[in-house]
PDB file of N, CA and C in Angstrom:
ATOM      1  N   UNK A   1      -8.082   5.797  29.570  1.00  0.00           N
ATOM      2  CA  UNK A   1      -8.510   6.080  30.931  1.00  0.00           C
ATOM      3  C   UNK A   1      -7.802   5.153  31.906  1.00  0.00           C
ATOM      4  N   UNK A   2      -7.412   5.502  33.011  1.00  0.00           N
ATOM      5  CA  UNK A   2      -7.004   4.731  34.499  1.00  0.00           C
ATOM      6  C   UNK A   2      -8.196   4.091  34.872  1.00  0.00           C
ATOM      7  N   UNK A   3      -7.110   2.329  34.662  1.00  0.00           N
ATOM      8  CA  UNK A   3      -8.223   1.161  34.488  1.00  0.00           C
ATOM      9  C   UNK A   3      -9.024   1.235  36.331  1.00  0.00           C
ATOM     10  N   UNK A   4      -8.070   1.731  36.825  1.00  0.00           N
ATOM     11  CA  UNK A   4      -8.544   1.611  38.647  1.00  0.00           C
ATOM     12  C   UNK A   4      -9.968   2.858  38.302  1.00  0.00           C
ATOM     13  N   UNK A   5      -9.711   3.899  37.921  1.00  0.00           N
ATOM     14  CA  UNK A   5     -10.560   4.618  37.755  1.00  0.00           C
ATOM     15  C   UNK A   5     -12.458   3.970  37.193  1.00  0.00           C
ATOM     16  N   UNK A   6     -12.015   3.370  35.976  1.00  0.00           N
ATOM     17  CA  UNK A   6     -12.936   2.814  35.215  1.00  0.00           C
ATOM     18  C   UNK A   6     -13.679   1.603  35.832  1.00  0.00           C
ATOM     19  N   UNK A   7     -12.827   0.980  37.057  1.00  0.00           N
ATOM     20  CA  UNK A   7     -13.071  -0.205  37.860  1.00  0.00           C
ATOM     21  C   UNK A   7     -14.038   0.253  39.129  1.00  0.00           C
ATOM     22  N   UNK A   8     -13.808   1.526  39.551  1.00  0.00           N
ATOM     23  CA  UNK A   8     -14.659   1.944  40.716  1.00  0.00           C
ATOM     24  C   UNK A   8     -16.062   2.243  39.648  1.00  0.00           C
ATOM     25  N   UNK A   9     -16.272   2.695  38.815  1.00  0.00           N
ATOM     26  CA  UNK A   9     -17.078   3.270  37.838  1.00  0.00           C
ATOM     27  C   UNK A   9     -17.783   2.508  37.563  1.00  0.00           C
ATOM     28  N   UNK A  10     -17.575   1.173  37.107  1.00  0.00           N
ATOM     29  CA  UNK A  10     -18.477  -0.061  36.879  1.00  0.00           C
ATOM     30  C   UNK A  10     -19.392  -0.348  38.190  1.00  0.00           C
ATOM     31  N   UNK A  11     -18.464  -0.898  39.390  1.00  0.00           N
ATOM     32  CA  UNK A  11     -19.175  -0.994  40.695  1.00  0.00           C
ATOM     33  C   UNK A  11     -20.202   0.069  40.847  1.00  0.00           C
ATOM     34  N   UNK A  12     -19.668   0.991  41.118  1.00  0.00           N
ATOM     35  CA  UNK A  12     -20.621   2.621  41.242  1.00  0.00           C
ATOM     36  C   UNK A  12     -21.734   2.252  40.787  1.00  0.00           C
ATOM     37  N   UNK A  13     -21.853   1.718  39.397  1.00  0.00           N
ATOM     38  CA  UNK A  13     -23.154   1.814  38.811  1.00  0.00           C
ATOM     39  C   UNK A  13     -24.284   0.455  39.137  1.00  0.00           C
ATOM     40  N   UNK A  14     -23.347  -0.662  39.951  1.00  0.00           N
ATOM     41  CA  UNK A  14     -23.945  -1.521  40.404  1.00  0.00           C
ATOM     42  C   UNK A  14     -24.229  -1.252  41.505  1.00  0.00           C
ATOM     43  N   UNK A  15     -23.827  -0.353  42.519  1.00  0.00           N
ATOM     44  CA  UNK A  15     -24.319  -0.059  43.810  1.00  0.00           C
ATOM     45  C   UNK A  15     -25.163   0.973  43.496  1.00  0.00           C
ATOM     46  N   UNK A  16     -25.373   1.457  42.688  1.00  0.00           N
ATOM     47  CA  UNK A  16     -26.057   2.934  42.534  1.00  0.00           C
ATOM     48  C   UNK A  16     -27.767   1.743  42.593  1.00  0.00           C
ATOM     49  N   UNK A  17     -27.304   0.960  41.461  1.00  0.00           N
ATOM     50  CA  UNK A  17     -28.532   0.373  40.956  1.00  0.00           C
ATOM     51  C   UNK A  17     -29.294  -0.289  42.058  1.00  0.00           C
ATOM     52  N   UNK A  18     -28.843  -1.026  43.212  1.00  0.00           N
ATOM     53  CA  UNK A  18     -29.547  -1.551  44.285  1.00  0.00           C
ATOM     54  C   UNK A  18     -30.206  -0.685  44.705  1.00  0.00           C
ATOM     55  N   UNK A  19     -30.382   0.674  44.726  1.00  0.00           N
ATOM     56  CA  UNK A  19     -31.241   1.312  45.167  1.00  0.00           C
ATOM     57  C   UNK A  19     -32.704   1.473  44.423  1.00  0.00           C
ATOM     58  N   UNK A  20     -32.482   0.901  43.140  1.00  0.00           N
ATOM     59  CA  UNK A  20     -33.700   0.935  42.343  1.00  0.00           C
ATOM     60  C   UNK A  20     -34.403  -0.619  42.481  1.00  0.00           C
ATOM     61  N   UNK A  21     -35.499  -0.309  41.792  1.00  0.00           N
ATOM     62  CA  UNK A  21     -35.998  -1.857  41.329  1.00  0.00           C
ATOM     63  C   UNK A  21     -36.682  -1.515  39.706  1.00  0.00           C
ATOM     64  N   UNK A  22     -36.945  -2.862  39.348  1.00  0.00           N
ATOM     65  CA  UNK A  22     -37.527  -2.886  38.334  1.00  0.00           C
ATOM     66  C   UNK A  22     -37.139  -2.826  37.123  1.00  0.00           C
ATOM     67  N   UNK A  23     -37.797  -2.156  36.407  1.00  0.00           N
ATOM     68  CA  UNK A  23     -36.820  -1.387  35.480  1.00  0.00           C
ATOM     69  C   UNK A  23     -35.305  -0.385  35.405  1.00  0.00           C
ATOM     70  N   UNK A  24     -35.676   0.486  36.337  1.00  0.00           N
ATOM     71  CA  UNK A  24     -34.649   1.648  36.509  1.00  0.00           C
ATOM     72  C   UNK A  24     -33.692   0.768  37.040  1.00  0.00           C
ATOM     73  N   UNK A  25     -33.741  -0.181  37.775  1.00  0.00           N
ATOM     74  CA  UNK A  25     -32.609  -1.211  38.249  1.00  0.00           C
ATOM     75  C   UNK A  25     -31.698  -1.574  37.087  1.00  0.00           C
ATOM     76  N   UNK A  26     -32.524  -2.222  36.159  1.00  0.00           N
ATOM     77  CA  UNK A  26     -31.773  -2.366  34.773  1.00  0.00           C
ATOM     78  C   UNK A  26     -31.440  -1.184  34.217  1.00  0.00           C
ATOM     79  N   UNK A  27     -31.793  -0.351  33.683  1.00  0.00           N
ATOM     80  CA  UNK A  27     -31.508   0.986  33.063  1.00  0.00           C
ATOM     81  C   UNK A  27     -29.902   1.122  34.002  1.00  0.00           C
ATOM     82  N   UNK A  28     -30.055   1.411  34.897  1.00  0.00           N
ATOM     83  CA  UNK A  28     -28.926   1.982  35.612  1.00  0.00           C
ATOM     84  C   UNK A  28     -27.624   0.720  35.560  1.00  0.00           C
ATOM     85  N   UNK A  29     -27.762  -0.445  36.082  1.00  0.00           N
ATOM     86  CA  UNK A  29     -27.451  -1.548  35.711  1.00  0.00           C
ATOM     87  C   UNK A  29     -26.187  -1.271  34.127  1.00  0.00           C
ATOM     88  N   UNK A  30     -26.962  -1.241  33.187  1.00  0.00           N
ATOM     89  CA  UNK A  30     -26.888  -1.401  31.961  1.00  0.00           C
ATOM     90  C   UNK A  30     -26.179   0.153  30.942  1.00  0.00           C
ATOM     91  N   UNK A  31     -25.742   1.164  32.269  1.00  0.00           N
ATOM     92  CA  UNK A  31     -25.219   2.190  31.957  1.00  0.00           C
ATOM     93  C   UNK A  31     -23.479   1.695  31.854  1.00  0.00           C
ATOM     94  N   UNK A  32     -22.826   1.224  32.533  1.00  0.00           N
ATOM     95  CA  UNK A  32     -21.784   0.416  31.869  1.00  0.00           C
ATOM     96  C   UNK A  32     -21.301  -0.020  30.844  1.00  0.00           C
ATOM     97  N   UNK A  33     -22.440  -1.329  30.425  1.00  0.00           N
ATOM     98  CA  UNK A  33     -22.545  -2.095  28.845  1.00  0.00           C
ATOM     99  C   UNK A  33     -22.722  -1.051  28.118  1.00  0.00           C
ATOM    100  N   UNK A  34     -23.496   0.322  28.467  1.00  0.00           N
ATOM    101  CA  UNK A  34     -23.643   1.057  27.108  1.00  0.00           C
ATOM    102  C   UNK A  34     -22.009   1.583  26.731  1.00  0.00           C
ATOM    103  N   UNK A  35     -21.339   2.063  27.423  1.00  0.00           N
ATOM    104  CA  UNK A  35     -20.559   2.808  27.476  1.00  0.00           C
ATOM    105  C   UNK A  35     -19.292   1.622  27.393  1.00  0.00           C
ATOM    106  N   UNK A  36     -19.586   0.523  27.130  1.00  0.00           N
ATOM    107  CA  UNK A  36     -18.208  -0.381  26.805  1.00  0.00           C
ATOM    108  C   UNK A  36     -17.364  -0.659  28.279  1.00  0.00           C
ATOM    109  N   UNK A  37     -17.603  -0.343  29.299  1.00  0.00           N
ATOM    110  CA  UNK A  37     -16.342  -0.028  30.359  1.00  0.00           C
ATOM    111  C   UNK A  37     -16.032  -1.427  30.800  1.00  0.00           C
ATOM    112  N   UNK A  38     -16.517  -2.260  30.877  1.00  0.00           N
ATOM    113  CA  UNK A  38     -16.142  -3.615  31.164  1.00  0.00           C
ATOM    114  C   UNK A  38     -15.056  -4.266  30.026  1.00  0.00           C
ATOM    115  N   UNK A  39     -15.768  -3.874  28.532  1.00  0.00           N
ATOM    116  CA  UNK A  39     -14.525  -3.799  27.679  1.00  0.00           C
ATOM    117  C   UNK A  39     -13.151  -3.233  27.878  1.00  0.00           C
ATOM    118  N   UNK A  40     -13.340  -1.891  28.260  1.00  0.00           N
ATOM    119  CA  UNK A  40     -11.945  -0.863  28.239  1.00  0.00           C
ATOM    120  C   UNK A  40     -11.317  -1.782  28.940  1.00  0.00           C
ATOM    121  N   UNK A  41     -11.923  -2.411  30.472  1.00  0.00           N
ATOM    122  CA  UNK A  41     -11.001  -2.765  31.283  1.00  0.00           C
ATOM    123  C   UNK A  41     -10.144  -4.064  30.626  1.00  0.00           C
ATOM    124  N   UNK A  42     -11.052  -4.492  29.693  1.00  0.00           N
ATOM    125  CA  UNK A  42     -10.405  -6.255  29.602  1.00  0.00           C
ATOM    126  C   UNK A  42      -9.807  -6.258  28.024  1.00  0.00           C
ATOM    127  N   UNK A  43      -9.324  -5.192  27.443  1.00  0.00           N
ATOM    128  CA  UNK A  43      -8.555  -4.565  25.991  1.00  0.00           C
ATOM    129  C   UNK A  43      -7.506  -5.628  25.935  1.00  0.00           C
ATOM    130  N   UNK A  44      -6.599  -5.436  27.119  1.00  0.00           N
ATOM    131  CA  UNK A  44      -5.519  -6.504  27.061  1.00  0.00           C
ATOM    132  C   UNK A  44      -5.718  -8.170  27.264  1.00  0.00           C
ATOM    133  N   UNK A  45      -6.766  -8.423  27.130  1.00  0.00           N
ATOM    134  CA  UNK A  45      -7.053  -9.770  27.953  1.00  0.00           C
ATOM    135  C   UNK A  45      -8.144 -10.486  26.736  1.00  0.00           C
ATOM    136  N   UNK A  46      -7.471 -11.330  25.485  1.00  0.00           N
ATOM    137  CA  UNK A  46      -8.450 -11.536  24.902  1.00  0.00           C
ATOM    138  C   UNK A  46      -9.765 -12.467  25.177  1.00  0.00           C
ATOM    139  N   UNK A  47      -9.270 -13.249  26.219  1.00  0.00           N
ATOM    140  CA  UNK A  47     -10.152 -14.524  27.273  1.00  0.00           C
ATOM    141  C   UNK A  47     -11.322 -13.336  27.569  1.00  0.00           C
ATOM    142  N   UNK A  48     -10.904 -12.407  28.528  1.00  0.00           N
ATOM    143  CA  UNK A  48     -11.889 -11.913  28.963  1.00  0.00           C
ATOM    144  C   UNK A  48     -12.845 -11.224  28.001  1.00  0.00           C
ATOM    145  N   UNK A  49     -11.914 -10.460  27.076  1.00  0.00           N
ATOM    146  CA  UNK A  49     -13.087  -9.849  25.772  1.00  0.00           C
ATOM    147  C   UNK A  49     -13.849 -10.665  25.636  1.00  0.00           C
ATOM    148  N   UNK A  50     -13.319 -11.844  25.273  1.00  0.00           N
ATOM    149  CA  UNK A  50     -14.684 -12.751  24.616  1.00  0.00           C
ATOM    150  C   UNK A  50     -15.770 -13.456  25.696  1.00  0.00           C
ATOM    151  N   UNK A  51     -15.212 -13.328  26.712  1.00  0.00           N
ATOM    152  CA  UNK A  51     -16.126 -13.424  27.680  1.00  0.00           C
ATOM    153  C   UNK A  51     -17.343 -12.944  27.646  1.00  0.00           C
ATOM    154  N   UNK A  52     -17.088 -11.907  27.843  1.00  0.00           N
ATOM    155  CA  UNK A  52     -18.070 -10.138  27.518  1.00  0.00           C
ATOM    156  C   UNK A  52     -18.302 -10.210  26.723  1.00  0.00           C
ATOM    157  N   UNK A  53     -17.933 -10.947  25.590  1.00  0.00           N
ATOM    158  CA  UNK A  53     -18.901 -10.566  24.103  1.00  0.00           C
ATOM    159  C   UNK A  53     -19.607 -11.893  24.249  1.00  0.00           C
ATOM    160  N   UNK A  54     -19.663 -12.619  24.913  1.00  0.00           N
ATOM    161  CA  UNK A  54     -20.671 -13.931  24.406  1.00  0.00           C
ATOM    162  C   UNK A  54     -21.871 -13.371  26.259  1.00  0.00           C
ATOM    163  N   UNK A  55     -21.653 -12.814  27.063  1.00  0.00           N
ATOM    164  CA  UNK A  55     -22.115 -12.251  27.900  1.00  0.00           C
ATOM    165  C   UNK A  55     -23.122 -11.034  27.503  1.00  0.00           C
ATOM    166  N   UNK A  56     -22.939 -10.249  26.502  1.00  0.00           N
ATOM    167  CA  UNK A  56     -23.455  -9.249  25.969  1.00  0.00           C
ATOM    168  C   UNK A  56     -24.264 -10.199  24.957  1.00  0.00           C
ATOM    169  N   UNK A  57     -23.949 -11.038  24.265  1.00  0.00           N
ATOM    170  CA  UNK A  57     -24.463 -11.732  23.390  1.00  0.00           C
ATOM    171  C   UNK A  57     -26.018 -12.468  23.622  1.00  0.00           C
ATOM    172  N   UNK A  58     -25.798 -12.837  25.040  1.00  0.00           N
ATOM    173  CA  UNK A  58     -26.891 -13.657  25.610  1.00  0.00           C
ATOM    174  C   UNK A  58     -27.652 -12.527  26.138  1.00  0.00           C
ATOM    175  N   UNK A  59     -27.303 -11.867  26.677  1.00  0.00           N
ATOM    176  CA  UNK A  59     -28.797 -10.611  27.345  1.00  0.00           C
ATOM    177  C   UNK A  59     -29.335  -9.910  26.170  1.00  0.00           C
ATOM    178  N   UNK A  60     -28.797 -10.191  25.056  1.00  0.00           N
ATOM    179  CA  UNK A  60     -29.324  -9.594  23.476  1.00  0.00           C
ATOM    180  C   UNK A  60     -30.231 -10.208  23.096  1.00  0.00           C
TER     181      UNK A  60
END
């Protein structure tokens, strides 16, 4: 996928989410992490992978 593409897509789902609270804040929030897209973007970048995996690690 077109990383610019996948980059508006992440945001999207963080602006989507300010409109919620609570729970559904997270739910929506957390539609990203399901779907890896913070990964896709950072494939080439092993700093950042592991970023995201010790980031994913701690909200676990």
């Amino acid at each position: 996928m077109d990383k610019g593409f996948l980059r508006e897509l992440v945001v999207a789902f963080q602006i989507i989410a300010e409109n919620y609270s609570g729970e559904e804040q997270k739910v929506v929030r957390s539609i990203a992490d399901g779907y890896y897209l913070e990964e896709a973007l950072a494939a080439d970048g092993p700093v950042k992978l592991a970023e995201l995996e010790a980031l994913r690690d701690a909200r676990d």
